[in-house]
PDB file of N, CA and C in Angstrom:
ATOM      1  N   UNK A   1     -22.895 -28.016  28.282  1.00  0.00           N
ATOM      2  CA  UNK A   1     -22.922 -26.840  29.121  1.00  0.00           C
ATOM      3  C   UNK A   1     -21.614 -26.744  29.903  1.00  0.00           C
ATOM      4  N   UNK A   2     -21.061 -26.064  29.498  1.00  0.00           N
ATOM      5  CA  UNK A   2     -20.212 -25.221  30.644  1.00  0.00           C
ATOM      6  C   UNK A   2     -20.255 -25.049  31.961  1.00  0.00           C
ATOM      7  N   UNK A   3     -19.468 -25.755  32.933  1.00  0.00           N
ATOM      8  CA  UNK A   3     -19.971 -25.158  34.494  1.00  0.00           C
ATOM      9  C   UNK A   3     -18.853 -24.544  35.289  1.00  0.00           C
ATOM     10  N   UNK A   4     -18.081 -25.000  34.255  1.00  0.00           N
ATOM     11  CA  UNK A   4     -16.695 -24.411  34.815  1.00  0.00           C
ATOM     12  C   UNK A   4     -16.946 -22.301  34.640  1.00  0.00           C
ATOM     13  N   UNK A   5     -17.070 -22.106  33.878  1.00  0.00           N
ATOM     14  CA  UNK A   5     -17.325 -20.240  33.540  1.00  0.00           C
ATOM     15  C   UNK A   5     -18.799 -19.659  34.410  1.00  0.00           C
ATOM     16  N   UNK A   6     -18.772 -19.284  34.748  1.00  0.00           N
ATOM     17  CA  UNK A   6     -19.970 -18.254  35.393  1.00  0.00           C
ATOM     18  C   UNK A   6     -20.147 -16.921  33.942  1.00  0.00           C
ATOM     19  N   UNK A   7     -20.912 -16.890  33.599  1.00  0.00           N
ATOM     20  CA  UNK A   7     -21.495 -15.554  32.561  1.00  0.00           C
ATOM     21  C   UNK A   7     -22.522 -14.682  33.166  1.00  0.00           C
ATOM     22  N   UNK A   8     -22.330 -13.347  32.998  1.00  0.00           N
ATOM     23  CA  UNK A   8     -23.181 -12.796  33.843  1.00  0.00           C
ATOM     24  C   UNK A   8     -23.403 -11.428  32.782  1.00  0.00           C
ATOM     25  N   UNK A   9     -24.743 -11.155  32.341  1.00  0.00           N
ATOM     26  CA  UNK A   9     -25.085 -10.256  31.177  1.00  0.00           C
ATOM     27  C   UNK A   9     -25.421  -8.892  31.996  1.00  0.00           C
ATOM     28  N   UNK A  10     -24.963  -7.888  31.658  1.00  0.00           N
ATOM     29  CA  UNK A  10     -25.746  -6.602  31.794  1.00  0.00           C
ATOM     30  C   UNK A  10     -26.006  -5.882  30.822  1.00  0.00           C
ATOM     31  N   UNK A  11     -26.726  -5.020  30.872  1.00  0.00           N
ATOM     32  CA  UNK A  11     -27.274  -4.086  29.655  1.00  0.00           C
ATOM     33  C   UNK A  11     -28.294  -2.656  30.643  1.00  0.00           C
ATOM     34  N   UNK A  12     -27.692  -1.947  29.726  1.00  0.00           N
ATOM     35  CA  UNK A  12     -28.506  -0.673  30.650  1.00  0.00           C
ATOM     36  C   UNK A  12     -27.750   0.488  29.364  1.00  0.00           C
ATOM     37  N   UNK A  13     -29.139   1.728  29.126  1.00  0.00           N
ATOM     38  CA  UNK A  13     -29.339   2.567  28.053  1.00  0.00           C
ATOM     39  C   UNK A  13     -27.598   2.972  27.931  1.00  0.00           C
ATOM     40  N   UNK A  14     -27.205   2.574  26.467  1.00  0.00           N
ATOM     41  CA  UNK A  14     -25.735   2.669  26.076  1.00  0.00           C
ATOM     42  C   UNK A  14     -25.099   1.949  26.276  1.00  0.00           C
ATOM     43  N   UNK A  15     -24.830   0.895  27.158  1.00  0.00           N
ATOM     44  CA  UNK A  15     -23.529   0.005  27.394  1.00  0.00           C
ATOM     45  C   UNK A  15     -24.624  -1.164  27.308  1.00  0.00           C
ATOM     46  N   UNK A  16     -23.288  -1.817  27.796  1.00  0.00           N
ATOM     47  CA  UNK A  16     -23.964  -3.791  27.730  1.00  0.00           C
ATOM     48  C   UNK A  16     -22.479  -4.089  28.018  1.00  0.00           C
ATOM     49  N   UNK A  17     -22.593  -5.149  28.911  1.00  0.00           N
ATOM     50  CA  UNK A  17     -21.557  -5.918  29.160  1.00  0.00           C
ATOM     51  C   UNK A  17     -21.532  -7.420  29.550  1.00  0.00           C
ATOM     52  N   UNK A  18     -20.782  -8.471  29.182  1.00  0.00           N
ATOM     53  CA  UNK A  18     -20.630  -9.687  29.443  1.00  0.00           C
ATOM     54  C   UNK A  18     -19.220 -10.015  30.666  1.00  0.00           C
ATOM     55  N   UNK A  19     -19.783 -10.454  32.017  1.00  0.00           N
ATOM     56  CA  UNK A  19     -18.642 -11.190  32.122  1.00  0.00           C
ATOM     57  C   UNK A  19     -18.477 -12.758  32.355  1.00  0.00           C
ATOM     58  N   UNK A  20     -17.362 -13.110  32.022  1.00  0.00           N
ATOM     59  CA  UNK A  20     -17.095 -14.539  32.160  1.00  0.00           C
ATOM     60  C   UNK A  20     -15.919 -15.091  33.460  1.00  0.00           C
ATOM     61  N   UNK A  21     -16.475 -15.344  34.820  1.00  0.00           N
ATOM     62  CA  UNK A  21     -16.180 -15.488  36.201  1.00  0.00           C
ATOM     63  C   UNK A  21     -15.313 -17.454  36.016  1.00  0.00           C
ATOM     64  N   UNK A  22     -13.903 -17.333  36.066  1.00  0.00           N
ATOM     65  CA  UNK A  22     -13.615 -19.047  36.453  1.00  0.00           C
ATOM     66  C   UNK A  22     -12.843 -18.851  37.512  1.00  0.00           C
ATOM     67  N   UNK A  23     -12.093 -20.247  37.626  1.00  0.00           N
ATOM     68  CA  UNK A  23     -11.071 -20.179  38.186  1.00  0.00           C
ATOM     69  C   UNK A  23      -9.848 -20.001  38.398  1.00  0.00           C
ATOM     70  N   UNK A  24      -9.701 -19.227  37.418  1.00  0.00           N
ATOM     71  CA  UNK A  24      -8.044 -18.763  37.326  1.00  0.00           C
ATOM     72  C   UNK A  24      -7.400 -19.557  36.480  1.00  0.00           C
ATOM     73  N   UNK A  25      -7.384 -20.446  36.550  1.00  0.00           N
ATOM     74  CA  UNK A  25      -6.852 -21.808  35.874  1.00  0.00           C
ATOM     75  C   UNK A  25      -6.576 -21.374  33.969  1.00  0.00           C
ATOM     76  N   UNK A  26      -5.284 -21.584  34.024  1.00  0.00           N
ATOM     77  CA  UNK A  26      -4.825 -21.316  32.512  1.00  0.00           C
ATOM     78  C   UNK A  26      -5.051 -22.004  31.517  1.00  0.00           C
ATOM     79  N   UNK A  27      -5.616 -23.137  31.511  1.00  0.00           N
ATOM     80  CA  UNK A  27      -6.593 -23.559  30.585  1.00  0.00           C
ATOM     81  C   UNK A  27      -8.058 -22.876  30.191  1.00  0.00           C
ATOM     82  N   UNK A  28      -8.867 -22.879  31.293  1.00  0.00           N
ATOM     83  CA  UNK A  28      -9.928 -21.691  31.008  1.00  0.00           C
ATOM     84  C   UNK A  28      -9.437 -20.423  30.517  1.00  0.00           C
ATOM     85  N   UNK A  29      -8.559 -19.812  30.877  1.00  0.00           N
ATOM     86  CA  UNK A  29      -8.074 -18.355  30.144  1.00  0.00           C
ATOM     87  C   UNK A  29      -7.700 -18.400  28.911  1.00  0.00           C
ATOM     88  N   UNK A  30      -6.892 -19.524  28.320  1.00  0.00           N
ATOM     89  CA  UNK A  30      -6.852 -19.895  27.203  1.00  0.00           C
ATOM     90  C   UNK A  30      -8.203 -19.567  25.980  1.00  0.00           C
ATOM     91  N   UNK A  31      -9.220 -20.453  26.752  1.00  0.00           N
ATOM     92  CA  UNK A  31     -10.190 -21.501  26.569  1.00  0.00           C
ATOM     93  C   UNK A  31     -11.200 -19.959  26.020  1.00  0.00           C
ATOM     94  N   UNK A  32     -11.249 -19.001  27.348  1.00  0.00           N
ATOM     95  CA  UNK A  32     -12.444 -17.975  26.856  1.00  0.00           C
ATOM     96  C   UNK A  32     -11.552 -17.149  26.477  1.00  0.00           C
ATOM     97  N   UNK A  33     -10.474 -16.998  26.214  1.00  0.00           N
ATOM     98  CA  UNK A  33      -9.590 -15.764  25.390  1.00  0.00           C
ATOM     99  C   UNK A  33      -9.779 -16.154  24.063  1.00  0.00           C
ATOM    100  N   UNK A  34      -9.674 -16.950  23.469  1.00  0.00           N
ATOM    101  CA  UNK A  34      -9.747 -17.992  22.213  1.00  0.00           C
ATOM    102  C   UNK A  34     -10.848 -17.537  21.702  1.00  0.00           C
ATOM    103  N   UNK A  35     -12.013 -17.825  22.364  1.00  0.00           N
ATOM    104  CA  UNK A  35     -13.661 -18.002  22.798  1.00  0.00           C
ATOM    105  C   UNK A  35     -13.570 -16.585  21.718  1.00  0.00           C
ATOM    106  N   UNK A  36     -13.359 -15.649  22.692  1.00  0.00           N
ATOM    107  CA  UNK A  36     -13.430 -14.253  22.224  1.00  0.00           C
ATOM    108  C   UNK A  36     -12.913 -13.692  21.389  1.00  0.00           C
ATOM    109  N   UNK A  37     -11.790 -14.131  21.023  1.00  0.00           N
ATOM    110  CA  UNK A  37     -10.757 -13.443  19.916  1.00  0.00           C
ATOM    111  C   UNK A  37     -11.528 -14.477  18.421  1.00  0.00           C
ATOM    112  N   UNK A  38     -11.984 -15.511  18.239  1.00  0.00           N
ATOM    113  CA  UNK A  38     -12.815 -16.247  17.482  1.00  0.00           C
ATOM    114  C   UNK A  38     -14.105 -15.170  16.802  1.00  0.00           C
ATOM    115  N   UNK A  39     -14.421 -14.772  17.898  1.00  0.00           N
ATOM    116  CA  UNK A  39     -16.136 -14.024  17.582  1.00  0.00           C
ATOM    117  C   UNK A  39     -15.382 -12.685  17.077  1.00  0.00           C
ATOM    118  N   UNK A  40     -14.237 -11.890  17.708  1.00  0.00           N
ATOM    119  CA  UNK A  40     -13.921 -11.138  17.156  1.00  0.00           C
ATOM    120  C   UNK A  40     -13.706 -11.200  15.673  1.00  0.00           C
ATOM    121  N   UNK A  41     -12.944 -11.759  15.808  1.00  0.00           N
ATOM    122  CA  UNK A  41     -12.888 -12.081  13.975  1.00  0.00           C
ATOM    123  C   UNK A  41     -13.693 -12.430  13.188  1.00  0.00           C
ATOM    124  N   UNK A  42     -14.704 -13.218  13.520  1.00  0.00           N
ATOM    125  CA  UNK A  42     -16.192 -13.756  12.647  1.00  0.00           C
ATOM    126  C   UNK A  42     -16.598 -12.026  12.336  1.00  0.00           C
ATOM    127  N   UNK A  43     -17.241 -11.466  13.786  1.00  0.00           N
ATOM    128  CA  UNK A  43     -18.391 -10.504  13.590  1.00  0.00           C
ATOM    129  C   UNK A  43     -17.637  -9.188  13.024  1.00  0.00           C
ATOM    130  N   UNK A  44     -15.799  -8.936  13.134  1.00  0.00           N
ATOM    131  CA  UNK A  44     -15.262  -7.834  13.010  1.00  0.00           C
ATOM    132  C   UNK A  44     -16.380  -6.691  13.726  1.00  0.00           C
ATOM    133  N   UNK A  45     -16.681  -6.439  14.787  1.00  0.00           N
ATOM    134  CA  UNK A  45     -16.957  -6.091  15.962  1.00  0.00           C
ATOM    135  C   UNK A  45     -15.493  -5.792  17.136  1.00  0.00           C
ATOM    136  N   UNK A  46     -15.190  -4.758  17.627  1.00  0.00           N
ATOM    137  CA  UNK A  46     -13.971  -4.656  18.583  1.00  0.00           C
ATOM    138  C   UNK A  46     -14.451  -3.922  19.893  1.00  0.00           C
ATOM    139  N   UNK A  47     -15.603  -4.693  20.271  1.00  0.00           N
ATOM    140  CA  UNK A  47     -15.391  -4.531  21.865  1.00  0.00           C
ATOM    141  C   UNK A  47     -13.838  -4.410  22.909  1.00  0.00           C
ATOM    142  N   UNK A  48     -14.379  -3.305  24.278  1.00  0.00           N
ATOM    143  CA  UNK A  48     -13.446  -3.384  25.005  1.00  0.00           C
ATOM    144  C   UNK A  48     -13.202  -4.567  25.828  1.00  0.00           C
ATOM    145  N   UNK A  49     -12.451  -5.210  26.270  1.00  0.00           N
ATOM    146  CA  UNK A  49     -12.200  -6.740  26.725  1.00  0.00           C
ATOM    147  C   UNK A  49     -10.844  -6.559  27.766  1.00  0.00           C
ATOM    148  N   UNK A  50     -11.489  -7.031  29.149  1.00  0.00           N
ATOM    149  CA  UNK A  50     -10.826  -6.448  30.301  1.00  0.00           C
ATOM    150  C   UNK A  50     -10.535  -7.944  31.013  1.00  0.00           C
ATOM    151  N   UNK A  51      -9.071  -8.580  30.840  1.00  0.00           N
ATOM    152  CA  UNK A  51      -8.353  -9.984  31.908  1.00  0.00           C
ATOM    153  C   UNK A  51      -8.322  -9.145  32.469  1.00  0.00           C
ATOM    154  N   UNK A  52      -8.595  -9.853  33.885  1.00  0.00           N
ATOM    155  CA  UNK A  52      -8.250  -9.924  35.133  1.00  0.00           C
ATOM    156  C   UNK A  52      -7.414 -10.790  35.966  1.00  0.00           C
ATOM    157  N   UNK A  53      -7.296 -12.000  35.008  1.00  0.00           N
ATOM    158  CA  UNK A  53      -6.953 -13.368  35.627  1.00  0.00           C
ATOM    159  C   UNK A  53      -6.066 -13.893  36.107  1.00  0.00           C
ATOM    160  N   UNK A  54      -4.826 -12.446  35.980  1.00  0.00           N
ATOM    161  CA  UNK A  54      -3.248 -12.434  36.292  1.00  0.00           C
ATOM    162  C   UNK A  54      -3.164 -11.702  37.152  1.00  0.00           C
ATOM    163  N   UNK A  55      -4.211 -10.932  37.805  1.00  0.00           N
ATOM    164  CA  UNK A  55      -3.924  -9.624  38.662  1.00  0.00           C
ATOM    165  C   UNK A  55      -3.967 -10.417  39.601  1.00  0.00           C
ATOM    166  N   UNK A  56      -3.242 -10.653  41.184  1.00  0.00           N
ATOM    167  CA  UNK A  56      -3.263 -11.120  42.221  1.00  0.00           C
ATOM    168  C   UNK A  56      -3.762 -10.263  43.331  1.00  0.00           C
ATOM    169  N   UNK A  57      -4.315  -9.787  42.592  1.00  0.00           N
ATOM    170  CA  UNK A  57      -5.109  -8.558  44.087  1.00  0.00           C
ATOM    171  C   UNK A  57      -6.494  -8.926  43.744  1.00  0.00           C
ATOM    172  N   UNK A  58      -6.902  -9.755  42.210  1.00  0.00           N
ATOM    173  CA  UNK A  58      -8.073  -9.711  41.699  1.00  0.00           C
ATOM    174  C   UNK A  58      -8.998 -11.077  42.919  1.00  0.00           C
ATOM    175  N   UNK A  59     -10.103 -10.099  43.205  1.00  0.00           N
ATOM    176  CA  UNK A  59     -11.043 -11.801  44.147  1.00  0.00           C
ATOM    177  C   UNK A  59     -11.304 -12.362  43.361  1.00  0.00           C
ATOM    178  N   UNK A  60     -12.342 -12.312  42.337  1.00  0.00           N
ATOM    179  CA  UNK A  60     -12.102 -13.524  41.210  1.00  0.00           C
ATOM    180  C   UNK A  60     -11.528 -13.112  39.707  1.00  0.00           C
ATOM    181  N   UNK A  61     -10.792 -14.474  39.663  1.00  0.00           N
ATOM    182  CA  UNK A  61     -10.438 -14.473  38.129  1.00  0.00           C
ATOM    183  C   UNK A  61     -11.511 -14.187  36.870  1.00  0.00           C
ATOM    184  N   UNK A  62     -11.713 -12.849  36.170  1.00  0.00           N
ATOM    185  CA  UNK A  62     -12.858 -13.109  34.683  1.00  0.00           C
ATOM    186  C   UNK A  62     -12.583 -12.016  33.687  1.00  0.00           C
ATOM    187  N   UNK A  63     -13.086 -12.417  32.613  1.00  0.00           N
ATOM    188  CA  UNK A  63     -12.908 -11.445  31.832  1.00  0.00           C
ATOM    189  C   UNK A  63     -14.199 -10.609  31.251  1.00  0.00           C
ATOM    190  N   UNK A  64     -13.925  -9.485  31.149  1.00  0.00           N
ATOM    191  CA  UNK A  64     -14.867  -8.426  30.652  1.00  0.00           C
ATOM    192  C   UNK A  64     -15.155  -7.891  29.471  1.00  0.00           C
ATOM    193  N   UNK A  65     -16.507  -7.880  28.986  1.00  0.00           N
ATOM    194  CA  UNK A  65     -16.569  -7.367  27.569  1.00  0.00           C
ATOM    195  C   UNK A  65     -17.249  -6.299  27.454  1.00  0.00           C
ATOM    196  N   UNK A  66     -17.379  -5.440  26.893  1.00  0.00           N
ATOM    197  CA  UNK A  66     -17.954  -3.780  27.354  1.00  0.00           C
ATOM    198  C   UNK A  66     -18.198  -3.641  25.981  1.00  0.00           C
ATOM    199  N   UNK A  67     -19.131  -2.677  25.319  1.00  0.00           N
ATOM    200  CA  UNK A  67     -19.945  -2.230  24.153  1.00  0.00           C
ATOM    201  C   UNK A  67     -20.033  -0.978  25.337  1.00  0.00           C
ATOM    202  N   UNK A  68     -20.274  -0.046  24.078  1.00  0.00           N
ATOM    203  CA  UNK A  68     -21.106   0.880  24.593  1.00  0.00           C
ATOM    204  C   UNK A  68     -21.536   1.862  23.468  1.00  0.00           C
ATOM    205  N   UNK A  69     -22.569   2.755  23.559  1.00  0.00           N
ATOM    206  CA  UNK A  69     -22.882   3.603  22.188  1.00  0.00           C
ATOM    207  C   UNK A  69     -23.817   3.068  21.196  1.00  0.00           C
ATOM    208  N   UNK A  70     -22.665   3.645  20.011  1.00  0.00           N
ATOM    209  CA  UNK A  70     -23.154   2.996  18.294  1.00  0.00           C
ATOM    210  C   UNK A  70     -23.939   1.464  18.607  1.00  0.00           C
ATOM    211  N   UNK A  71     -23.077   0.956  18.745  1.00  0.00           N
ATOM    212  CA  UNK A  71     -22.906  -0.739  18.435  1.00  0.00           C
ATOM    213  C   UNK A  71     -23.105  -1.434  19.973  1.00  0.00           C
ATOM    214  N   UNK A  72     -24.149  -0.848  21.090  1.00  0.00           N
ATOM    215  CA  UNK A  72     -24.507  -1.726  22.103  1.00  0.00           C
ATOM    216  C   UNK A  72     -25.747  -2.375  21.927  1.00  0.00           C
ATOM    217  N   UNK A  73     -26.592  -2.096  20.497  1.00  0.00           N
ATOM    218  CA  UNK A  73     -27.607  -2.952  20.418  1.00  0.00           C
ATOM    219  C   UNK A  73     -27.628  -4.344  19.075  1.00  0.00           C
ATOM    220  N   UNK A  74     -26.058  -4.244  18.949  1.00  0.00           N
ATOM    221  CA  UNK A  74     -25.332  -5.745  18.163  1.00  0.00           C
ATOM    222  C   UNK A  74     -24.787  -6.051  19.106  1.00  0.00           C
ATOM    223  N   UNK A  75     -24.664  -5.853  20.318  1.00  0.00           N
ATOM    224  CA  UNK A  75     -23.778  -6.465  20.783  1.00  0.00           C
ATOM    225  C   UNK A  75     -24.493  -7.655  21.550  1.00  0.00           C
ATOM    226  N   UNK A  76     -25.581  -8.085  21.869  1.00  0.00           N
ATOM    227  CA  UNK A  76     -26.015  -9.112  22.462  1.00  0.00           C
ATOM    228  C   UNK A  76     -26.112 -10.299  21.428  1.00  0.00           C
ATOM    229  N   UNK A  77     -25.639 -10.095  20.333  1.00  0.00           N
ATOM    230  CA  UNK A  77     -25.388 -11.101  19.150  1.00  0.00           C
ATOM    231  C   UNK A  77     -24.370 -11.562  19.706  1.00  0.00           C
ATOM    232  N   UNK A  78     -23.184 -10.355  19.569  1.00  0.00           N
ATOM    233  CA  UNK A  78     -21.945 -10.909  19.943  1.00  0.00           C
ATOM    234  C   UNK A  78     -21.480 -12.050  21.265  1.00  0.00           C
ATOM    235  N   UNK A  79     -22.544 -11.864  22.321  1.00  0.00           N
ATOM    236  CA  UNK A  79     -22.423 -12.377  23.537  1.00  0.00           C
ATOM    237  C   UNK A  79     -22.938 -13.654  23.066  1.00  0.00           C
ATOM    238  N   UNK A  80     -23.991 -13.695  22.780  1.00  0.00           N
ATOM    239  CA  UNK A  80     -24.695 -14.960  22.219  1.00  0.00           C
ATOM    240  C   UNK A  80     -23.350 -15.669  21.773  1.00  0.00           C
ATOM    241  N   UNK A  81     -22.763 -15.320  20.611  1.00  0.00           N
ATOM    242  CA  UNK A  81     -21.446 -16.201  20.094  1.00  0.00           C
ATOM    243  C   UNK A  81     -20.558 -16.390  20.647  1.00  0.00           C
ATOM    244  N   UNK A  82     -20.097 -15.591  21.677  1.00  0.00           N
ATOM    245  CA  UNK A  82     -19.108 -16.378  22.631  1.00  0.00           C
ATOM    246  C   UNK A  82     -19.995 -17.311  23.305  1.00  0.00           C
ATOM    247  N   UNK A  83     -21.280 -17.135  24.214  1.00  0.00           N
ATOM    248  CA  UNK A  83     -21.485 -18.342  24.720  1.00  0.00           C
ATOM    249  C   UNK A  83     -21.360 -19.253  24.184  1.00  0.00           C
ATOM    250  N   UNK A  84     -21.901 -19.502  23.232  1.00  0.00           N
ATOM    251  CA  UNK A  84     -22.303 -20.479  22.432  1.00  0.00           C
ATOM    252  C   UNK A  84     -20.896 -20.906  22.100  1.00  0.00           C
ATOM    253  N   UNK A  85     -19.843 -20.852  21.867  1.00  0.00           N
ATOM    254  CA  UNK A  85     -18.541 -20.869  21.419  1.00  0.00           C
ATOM    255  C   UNK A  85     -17.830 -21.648  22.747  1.00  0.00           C
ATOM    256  N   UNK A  86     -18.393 -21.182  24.122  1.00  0.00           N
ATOM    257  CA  UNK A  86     -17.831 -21.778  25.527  1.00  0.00           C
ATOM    258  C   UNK A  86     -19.068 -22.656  25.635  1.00  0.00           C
ATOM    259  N   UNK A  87     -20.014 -22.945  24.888  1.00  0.00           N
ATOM    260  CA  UNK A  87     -20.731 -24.223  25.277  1.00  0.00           C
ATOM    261  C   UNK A  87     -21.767 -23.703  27.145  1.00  0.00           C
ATOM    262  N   UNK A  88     -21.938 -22.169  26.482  1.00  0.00           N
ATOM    263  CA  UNK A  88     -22.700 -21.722  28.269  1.00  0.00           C
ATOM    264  C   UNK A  88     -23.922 -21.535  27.644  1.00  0.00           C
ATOM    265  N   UNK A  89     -25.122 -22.238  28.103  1.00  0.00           N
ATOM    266  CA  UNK A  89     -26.549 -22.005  27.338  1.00  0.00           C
ATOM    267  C   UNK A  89     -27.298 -21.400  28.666  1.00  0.00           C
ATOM    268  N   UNK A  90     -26.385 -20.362  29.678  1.00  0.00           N
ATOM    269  CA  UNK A  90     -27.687 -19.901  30.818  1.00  0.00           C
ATOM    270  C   UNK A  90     -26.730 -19.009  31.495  1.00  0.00           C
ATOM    271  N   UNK A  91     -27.193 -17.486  32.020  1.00  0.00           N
ATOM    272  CA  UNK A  91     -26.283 -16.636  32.290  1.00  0.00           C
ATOM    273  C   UNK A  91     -26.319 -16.846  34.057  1.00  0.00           C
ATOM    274  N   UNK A  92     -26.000 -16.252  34.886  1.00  0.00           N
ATOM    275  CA  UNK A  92     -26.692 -16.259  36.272  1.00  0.00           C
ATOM    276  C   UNK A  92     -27.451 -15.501  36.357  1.00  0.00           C
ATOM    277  N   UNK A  93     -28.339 -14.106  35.481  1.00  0.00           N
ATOM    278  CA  UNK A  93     -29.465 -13.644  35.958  1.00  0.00           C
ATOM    279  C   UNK A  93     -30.338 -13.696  34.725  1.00  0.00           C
ATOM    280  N   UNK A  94     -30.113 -14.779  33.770  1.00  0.00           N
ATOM    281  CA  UNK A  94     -31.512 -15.028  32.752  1.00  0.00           C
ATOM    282  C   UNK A  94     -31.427 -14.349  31.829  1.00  0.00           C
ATOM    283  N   UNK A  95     -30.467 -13.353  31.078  1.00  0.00           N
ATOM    284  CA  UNK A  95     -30.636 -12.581  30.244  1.00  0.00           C
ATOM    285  C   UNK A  95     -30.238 -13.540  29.180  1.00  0.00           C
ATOM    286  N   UNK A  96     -30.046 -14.278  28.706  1.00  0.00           N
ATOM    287  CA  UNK A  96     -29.610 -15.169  27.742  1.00  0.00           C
ATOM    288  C   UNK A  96     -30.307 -16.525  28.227  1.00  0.00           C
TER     289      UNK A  96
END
C-alpha cells in the first residue's frame, strides 16, 4: 500500500474523476506520471490529466484525471489500474 499518494474518486452523472494528492516530491511525480502514462497505453483510453505539482501557488501538489461523456462509465476501470499500478488499495472516501 501506498501512503505516500492520497487518491480521492469522484463520479457524478457524466464525469468521474481521480485525484492523486503527494508531496511534491519529484520522485512521486515521476512515480504517478509513469503510473498514468502506463494505463494510458495498456487501455488506449485518453483521459484529461491535470499536474499541478510545479505550480507554486498550488496548496497541494496532485494530479488530475477527468473522463467525462462517452467513456465515463470505463473509466473506473481505468482508475482501478492506476491504483493498482501505485500499489493504493483504498481511496479517502471508499469508492474503490
Amino acid at each position: 500500500m501506498c501512503k505516500d499518494i492520497v487518491a480521492n474518486v469522484k463520479m457524478e452523472e457524466c464525469y468521474s474523476g481521480l485525484s492523486l494528492t503527494f508531496d511534491g516530491s519529484e520522485i512521486l511525480r515521476t512515480k504517478i506520471g509513469n503510473a498514468i502514462d502506463n494505463v494510458i497505453k495498456h487501455t488506449k483510453m485518453t483521459p484529461t490529466v491535470f499536474d499541478n505539482s510545479q505550480n507554486p501557488e498550488s496548496s497541494k501538489p496532485a494530479f488530475y484525471i477527468e473522463f467525462s461523456d462517452e467513456v465515463q462509465r470505463e473509466s473506473g476501470d481505468f482508475f482501478e489500474l492506476v491504483l493498482k499500478e501505485l500499489k493504493i488499495d483504498k481511496c479517502i472516501n471508499d469508492v474503490v
